[in-house]
C-alpha atoms as a PDB file:
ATOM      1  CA  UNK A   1      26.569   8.289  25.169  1.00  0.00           C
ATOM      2  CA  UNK A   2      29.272   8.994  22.557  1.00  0.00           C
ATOM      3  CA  UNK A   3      31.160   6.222  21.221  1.00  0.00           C
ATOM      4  CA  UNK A   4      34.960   6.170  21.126  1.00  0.00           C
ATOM      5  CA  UNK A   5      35.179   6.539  17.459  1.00  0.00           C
ATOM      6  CA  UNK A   6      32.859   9.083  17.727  1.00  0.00           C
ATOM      7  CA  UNK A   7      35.291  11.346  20.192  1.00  0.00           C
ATOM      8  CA  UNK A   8      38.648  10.136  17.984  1.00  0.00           C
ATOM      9  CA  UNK A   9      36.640  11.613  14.696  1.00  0.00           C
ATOM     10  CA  UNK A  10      36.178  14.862  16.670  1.00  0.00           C
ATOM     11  CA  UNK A  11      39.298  14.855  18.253  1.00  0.00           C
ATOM     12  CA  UNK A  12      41.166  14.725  15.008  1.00  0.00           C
ATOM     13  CA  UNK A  13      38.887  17.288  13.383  1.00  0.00           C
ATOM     14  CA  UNK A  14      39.142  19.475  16.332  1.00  0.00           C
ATOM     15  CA  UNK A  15      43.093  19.090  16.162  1.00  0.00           C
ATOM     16  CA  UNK A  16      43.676  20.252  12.197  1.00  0.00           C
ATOM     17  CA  UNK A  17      41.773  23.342  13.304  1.00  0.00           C
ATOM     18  CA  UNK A  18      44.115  24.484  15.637  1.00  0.00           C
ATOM     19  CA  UNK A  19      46.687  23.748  13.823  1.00  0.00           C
ATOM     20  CA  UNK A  20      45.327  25.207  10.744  1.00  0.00           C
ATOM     21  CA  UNK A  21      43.946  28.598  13.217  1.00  0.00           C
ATOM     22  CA  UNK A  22      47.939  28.622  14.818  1.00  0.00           C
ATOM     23  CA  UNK A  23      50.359  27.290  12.944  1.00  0.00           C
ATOM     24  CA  UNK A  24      50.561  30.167  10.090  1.00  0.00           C
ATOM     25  CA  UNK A  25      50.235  33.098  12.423  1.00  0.00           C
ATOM     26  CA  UNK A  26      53.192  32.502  14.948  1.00  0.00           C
ATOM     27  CA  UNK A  27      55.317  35.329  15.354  1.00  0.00           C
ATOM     28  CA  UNK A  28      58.299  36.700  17.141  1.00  0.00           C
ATOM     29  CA  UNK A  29      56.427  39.243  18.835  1.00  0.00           C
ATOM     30  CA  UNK A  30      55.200  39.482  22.268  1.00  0.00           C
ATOM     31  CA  UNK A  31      52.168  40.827  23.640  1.00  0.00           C
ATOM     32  CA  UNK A  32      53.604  43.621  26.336  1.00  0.00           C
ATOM     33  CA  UNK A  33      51.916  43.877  29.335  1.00  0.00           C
ATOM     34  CA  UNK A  34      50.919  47.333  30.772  1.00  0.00           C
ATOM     35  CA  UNK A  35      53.279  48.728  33.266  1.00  0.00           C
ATOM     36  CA  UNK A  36      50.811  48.799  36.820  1.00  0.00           C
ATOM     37  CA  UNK A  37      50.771  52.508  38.073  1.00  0.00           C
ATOM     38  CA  UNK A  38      52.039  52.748  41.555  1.00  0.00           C
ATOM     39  CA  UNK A  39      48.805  53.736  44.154  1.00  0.00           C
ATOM     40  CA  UNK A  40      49.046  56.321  46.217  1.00  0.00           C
ATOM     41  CA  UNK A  41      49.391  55.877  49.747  1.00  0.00           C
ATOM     42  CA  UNK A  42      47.787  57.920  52.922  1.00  0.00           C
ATOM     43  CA  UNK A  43      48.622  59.042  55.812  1.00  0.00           C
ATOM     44  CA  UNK A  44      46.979  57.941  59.233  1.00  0.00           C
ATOM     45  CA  UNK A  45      46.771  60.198  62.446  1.00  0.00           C
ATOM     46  CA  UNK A  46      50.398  58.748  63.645  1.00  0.00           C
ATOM     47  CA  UNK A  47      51.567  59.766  60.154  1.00  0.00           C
ATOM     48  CA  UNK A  48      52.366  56.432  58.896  1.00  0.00           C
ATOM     49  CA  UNK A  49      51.917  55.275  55.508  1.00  0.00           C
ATOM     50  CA  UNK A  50      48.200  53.395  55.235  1.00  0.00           C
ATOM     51  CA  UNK A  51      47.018  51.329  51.477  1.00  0.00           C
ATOM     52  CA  UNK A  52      44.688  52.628  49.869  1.00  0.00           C
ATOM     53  CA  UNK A  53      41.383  51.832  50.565  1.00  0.00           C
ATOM     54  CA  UNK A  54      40.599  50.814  47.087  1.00  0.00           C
ATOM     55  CA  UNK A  55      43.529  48.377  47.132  1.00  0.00           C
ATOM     56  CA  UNK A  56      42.496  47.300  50.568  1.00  0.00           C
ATOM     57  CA  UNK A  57      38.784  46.300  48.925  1.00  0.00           C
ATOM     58  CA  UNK A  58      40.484  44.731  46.072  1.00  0.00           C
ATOM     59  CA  UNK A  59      42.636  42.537  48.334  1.00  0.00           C
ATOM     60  CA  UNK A  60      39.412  41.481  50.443  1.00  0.00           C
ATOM     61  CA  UNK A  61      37.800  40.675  46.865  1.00  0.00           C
ATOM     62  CA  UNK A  62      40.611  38.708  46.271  1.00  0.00           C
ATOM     63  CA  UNK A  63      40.704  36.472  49.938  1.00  0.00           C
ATOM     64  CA  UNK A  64      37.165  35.849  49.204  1.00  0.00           C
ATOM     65  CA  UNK A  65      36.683  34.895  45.976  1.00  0.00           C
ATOM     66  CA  UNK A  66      40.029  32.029  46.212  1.00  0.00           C
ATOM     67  CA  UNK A  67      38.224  30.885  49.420  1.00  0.00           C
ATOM     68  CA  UNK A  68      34.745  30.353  47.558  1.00  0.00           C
ATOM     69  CA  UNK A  69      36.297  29.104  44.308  1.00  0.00           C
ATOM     70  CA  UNK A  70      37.986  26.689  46.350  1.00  0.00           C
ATOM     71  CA  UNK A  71      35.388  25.196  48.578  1.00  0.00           C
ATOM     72  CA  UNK A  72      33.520  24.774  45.108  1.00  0.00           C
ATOM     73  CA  UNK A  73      35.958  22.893  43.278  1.00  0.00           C
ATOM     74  CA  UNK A  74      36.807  20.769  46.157  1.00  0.00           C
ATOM     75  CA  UNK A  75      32.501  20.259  46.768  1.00  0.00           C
ATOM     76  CA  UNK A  76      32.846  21.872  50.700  1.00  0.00           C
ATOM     77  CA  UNK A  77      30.347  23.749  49.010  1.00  0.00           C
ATOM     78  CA  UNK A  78      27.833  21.618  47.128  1.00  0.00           C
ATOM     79  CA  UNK A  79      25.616  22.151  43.702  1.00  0.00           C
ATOM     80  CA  UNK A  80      23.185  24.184  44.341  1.00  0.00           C
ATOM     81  CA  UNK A  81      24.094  25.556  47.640  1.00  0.00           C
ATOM     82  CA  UNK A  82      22.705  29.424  48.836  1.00  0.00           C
ATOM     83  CA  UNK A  83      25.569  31.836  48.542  1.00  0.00           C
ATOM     84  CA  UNK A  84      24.594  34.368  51.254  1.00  0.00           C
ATOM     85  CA  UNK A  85      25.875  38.156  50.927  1.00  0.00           C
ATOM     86  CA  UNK A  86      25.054  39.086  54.526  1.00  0.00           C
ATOM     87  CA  UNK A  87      25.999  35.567  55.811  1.00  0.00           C
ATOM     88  CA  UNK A  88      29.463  35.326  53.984  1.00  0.00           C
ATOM     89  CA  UNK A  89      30.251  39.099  54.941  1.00  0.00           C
ATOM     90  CA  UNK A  90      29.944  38.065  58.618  1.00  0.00           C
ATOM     91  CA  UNK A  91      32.512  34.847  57.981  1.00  0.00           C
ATOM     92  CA  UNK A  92      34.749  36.824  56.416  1.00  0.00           C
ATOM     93  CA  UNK A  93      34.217  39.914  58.242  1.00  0.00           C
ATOM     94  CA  UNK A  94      34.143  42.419  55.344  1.00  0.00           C
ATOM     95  CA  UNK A  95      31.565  44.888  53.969  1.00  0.00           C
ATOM     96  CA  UNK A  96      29.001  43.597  51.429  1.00  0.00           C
ATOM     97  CA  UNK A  97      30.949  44.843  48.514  1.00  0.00           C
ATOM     98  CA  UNK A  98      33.826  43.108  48.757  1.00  0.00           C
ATOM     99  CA  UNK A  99      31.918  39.200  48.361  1.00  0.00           C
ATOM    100  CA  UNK A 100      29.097  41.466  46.186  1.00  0.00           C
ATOM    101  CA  UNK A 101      32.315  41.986  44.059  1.00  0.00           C
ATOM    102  CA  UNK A 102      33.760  38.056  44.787  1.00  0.00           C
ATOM    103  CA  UNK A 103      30.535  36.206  43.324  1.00  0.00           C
ATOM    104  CA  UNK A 104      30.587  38.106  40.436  1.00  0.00           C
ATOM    105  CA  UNK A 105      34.461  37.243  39.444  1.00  0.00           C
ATOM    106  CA  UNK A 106      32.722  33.673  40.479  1.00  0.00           C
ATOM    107  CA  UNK A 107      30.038  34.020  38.037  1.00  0.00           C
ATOM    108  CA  UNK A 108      32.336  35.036  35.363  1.00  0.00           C
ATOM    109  CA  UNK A 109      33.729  31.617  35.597  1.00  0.00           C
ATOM    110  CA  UNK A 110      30.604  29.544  35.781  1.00  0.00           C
ATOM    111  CA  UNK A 111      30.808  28.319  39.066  1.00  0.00           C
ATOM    112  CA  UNK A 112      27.993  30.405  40.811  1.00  0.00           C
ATOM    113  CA  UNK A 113      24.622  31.297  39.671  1.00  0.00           C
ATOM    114  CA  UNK A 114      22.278  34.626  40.556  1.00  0.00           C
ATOM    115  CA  UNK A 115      18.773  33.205  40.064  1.00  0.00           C
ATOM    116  CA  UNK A 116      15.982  35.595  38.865  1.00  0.00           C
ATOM    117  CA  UNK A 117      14.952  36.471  42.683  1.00  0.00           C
ATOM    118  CA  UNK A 118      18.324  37.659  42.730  1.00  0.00           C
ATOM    119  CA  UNK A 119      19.420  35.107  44.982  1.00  0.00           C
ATOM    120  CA  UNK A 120      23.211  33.074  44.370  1.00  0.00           C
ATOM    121  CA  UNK A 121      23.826  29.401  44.551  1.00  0.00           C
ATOM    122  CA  UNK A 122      26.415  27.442  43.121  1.00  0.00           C
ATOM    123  CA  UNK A 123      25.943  26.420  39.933  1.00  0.00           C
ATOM    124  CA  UNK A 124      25.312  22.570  39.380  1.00  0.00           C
ATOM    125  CA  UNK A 125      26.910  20.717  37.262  1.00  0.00           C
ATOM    126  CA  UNK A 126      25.820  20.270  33.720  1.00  0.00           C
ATOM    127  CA  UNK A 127      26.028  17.123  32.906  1.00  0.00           C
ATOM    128  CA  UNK A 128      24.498  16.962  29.637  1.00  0.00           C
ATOM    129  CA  UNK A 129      27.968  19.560  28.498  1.00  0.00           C
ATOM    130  CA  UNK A 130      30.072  16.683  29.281  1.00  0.00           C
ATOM    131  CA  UNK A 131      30.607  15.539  25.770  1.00  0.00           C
ATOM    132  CA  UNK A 132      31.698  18.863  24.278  1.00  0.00           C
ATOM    133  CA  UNK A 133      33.822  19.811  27.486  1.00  0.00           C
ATOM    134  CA  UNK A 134      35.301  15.999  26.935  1.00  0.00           C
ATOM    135  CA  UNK A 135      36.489  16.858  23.593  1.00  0.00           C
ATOM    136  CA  UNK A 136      38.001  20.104  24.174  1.00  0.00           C
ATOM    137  CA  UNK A 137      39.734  18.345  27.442  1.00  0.00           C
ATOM    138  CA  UNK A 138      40.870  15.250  25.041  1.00  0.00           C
ATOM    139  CA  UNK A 139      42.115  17.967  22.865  1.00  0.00           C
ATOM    140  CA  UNK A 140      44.060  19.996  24.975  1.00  0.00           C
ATOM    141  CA  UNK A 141      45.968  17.035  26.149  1.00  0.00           C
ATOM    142  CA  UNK A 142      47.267  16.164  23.471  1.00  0.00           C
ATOM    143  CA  UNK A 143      47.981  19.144  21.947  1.00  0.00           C
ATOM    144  CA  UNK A 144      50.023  20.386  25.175  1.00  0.00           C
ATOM    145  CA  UNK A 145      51.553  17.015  25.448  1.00  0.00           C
ATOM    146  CA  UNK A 146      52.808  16.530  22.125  1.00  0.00           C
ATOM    147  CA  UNK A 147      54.264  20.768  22.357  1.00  0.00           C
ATOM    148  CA  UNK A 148      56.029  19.145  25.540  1.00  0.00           C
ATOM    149  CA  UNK A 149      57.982  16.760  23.867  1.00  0.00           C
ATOM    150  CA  UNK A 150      58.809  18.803  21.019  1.00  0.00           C
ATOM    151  CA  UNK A 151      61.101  21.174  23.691  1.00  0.00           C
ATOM    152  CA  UNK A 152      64.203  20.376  25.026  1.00  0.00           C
ATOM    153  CA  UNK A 153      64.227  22.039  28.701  1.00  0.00           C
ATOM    154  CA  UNK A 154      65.265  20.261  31.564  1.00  0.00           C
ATOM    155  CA  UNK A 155      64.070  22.940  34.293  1.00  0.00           C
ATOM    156  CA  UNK A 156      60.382  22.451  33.086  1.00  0.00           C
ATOM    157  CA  UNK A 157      61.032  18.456  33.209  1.00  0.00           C
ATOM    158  CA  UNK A 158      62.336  19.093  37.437  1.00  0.00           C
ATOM    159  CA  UNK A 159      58.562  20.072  37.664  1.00  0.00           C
ATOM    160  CA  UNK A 160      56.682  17.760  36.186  1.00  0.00           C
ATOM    161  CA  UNK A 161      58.557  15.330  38.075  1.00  0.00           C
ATOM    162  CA  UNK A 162      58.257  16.783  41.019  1.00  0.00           C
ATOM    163  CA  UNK A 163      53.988  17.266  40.058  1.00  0.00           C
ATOM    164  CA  UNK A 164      54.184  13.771  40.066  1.00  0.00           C
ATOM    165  CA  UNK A 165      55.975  12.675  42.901  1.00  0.00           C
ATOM    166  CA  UNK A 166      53.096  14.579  44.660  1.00  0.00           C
ATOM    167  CA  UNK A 167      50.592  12.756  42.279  1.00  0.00           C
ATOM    168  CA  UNK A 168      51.852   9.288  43.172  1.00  0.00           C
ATOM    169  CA  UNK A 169      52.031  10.183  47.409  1.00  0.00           C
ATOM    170  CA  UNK A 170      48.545  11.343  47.325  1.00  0.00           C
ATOM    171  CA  UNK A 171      47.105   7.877  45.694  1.00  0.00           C
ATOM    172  CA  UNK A 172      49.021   6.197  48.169  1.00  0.00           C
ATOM    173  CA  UNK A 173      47.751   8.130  50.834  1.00  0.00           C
ATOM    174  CA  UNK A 174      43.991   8.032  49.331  1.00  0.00           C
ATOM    175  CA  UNK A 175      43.843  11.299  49.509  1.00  0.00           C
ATOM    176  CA  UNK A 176      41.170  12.432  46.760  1.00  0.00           C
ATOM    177  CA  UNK A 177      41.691  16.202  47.011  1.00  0.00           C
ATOM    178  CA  UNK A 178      45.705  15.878  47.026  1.00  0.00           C
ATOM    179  CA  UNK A 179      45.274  13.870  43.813  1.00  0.00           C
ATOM    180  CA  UNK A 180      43.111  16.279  41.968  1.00  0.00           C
ATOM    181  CA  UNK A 181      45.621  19.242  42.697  1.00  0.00           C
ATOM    182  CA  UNK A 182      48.585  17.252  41.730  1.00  0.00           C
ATOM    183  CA  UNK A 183      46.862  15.751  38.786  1.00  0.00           C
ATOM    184  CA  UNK A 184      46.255  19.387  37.811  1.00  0.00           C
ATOM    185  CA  UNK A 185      49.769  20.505  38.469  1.00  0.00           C
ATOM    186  CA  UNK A 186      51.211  17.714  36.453  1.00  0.00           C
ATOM    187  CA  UNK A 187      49.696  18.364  33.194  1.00  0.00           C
ATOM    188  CA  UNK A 188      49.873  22.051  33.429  1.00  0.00           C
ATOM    189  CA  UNK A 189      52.991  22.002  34.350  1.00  0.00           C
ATOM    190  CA  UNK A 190      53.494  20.059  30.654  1.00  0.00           C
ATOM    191  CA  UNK A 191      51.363  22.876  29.243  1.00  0.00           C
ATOM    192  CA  UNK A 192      53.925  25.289  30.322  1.00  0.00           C
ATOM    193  CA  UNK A 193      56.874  23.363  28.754  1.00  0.00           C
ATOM    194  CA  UNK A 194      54.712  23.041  25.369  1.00  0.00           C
ATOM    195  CA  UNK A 195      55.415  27.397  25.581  1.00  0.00           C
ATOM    196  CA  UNK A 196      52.166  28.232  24.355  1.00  0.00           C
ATOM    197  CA  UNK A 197      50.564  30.804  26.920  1.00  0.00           C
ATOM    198  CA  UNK A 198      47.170  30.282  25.643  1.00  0.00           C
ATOM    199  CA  UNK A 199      46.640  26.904  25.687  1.00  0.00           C
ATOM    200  CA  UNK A 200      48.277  26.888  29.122  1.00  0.00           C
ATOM    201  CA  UNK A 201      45.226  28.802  30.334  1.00  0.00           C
ATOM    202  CA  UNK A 202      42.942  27.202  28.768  1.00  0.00           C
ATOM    203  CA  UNK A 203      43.909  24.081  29.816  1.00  0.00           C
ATOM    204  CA  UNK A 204      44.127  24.872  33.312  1.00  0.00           C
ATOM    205  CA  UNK A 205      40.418  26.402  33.410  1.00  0.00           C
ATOM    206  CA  UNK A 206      39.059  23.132  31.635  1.00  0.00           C
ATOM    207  CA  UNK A 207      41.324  20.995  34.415  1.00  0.00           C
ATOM    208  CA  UNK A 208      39.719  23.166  37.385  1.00  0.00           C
ATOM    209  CA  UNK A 209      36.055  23.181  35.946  1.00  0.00           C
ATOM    210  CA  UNK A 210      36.468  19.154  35.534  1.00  0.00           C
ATOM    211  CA  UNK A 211      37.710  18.905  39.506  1.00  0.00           C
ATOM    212  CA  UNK A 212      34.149  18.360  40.775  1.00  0.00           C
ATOM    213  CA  UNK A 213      33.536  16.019  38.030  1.00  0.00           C
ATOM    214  CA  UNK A 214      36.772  14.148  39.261  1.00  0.00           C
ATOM    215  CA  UNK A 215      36.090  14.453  43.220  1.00  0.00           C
ATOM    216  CA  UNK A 216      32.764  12.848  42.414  1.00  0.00           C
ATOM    217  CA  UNK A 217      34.348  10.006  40.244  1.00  0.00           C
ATOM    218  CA  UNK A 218      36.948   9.277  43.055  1.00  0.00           C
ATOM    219  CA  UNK A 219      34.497   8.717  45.349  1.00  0.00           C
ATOM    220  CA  UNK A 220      33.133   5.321  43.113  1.00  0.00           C
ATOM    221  CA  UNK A 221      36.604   4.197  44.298  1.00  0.00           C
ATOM    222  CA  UNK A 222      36.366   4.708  47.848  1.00  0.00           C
ATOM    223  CA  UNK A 223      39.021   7.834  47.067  1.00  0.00           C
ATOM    224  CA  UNK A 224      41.440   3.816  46.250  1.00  0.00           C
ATOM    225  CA  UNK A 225      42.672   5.408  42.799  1.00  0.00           C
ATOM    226  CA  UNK A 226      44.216   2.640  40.585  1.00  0.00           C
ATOM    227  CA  UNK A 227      48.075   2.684  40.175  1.00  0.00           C
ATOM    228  CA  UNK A 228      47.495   2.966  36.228  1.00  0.00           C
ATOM    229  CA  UNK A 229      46.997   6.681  36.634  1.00  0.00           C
ATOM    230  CA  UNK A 230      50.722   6.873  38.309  1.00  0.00           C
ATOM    231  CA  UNK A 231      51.873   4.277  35.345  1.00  0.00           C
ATOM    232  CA  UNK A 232      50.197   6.651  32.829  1.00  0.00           C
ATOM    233  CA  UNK A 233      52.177   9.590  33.956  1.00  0.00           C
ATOM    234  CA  UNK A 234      55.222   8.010  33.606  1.00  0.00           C
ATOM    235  CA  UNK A 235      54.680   6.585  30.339  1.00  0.00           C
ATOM    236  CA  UNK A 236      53.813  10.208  29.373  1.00  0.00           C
ATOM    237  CA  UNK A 237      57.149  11.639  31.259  1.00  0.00           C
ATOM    238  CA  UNK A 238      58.914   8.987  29.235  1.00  0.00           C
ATOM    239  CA  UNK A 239      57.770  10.257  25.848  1.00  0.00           C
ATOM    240  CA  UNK A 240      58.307  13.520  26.800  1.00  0.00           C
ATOM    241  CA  UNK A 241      61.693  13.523  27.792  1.00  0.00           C
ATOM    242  CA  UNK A 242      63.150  11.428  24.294  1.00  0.00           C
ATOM    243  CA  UNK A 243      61.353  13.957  22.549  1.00  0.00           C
ATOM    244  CA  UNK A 244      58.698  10.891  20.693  1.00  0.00           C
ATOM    245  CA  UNK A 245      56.105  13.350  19.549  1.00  0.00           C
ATOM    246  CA  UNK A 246      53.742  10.991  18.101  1.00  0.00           C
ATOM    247  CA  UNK A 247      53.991   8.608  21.054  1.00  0.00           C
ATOM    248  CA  UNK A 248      53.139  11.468  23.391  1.00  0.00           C
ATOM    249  CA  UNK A 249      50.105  12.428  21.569  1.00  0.00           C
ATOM    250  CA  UNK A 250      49.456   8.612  21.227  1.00  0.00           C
ATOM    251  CA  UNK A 251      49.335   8.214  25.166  1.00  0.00           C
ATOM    252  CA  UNK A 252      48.154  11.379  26.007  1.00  0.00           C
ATOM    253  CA  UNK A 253      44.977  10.712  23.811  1.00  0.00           C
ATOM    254  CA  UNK A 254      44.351   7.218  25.162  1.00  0.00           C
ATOM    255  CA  UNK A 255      44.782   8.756  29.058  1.00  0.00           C
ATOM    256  CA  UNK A 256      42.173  10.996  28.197  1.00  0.00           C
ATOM    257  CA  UNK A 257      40.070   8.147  26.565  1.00  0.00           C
ATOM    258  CA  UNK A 258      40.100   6.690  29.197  1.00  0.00           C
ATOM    259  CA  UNK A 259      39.089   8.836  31.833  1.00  0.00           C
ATOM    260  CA  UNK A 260      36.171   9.911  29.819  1.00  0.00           C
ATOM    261  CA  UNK A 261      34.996   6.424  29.423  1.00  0.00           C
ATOM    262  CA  UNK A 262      35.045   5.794  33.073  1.00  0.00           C
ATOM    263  CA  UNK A 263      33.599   9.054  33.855  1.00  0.00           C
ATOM    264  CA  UNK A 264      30.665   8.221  31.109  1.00  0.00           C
ATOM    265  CA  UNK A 265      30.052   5.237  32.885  1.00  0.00           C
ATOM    266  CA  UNK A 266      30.268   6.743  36.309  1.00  0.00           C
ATOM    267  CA  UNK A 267      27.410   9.485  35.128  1.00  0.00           C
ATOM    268  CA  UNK A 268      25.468   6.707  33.510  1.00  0.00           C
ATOM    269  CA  UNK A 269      24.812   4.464  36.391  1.00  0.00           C
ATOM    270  CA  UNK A 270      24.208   7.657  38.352  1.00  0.00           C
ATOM    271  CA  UNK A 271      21.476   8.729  36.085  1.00  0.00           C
ATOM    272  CA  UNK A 272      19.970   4.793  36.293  1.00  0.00           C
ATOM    273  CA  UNK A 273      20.034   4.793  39.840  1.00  0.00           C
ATOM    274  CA  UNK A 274      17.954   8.156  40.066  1.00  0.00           C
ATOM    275  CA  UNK A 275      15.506   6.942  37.371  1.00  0.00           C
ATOM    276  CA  UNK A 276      14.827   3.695  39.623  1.00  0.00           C
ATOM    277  CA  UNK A 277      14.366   5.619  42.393  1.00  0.00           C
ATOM    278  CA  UNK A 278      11.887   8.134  40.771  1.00  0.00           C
ATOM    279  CA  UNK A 279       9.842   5.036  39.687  1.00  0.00           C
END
């Protein structure tokens, strides 16, 4: 287990290279995207219009590869769980190709696994990564939330806001997968103020790959998340909106400390308890 000094050292490191990678290459440009070429429709035996069938496939790739990804970062579907072609193409009443298509967008993102008998589960979760995905998610929070208060733009503060409205109803409510989505929402929604595209993705990949870390964690609490997480927010919102860089990044970082150290201790008694029981 990594001691807190040990993640502020890295932390800091980790932050003068992207500022050192970044902050001598902005430009005024824009990256353009491609303009999408219009598909060509067909004709049925009525004469009306029909999609294409390649858009058609791509659309059924699409419904089952957000219902998947979903039941996965919300643990419906567990670590380690069979990920049948034939099965899944009966529950969602497509071809093979389609979900064949589906688990390997899944793959892509880490979140299923084809074994070598060619078989698919989904992936477990590595917990001996956590310290390097800990620093790149202490990272990214404060590097988004000191961007955030460095903008002036009140239409980007209405949604945070309103992220956290959601955030605060859904620990009332003890609702651990309304939390995790707002929780989500909240700080990429300060991402998107900060204005920096890239880290806005990234953040939001490292926030979705750490929901089954955080469903699990909730679940120590009885889903009863402590009001410090709503106080937190607001003490962020607050920093944020009088434009205090340094005590952004100064609460940001400890909110992430935080979390990691319960987290560490979470995964620590877990890994005690199995090594009693294996005795």
């Amino acid at each position: 287990m990594l001691r807190p000094n040990d993640y502020g050292l890295r932390c800091q490191n980790l932050f003068g290279l992207v500022n050192l990678l970044t902050g001598s290459r902005q430009t005024n440009g824009t990256l353009m995207k491609p303009i999408p070429k219009s598909r060509p429709t067909r004709q049925d035996a009525t004469g009306a219009e029909s999609a294409d069938p390649a858009r058609a496939r791509g659309s059924g790739t699409q419904t089952v590869y957000a219902a998947i990804r979903n039941e996965i970062l919300a643990m419906t579907l567990q670590p380690g769980s069979a990920l049948d072609e034939v099965k899944l193409s009966e529950r969602f009443g497509m071809s093979r190709t389609p979900v064949r298509e589906a688990l390997l967008r899944l793959s892509a993102d880490g979140l299923v696994t084809t074994l070598p008998n060619r078989s698919t589960i989904v992936s477990t979760i590595d917990f001996a990564s956590l310290p390097t995905y800990f620093d790149a998610l202490t990272l990214m929070y404060r590097v988004t939330t000191r961007g955030a208060a460095a903008r002036r733009n009140d239409a980007t503060m209405a949604d945070i806001r309103l992220h956290q409205a959601s955030f605060a109803r859904a620990v009332d409510a003890r609702d651990a997968y309304a939390m995790i989505e707002a929780n989500r929402d909240f700080h990429v929604a300060i991402a998107e103020r900060a204005g920096n595209t890239y880290y806005t993705a990234f953040f939001a990949r490292l926030l979705d790959e750490g929901r089954r870390i955080l469903r699990l964690y909730y679940s120590t609490f009885d889903d009863r998340l402590p009001r410090q997480y709503v106080d937190e927010h607001e003490e962020m919102i607050s920093a944020i909106e009088a434009g205090d860089i340094e005590k952004a990044d100064a609460l940001s970082m400890e909110h992430a400390a935080q979390i990691v150290r319960q987290i560490q201790d979470y995964v620590g008694r877990e890994t005690t308890a199995r090594q009693i029981k294996n005795l």
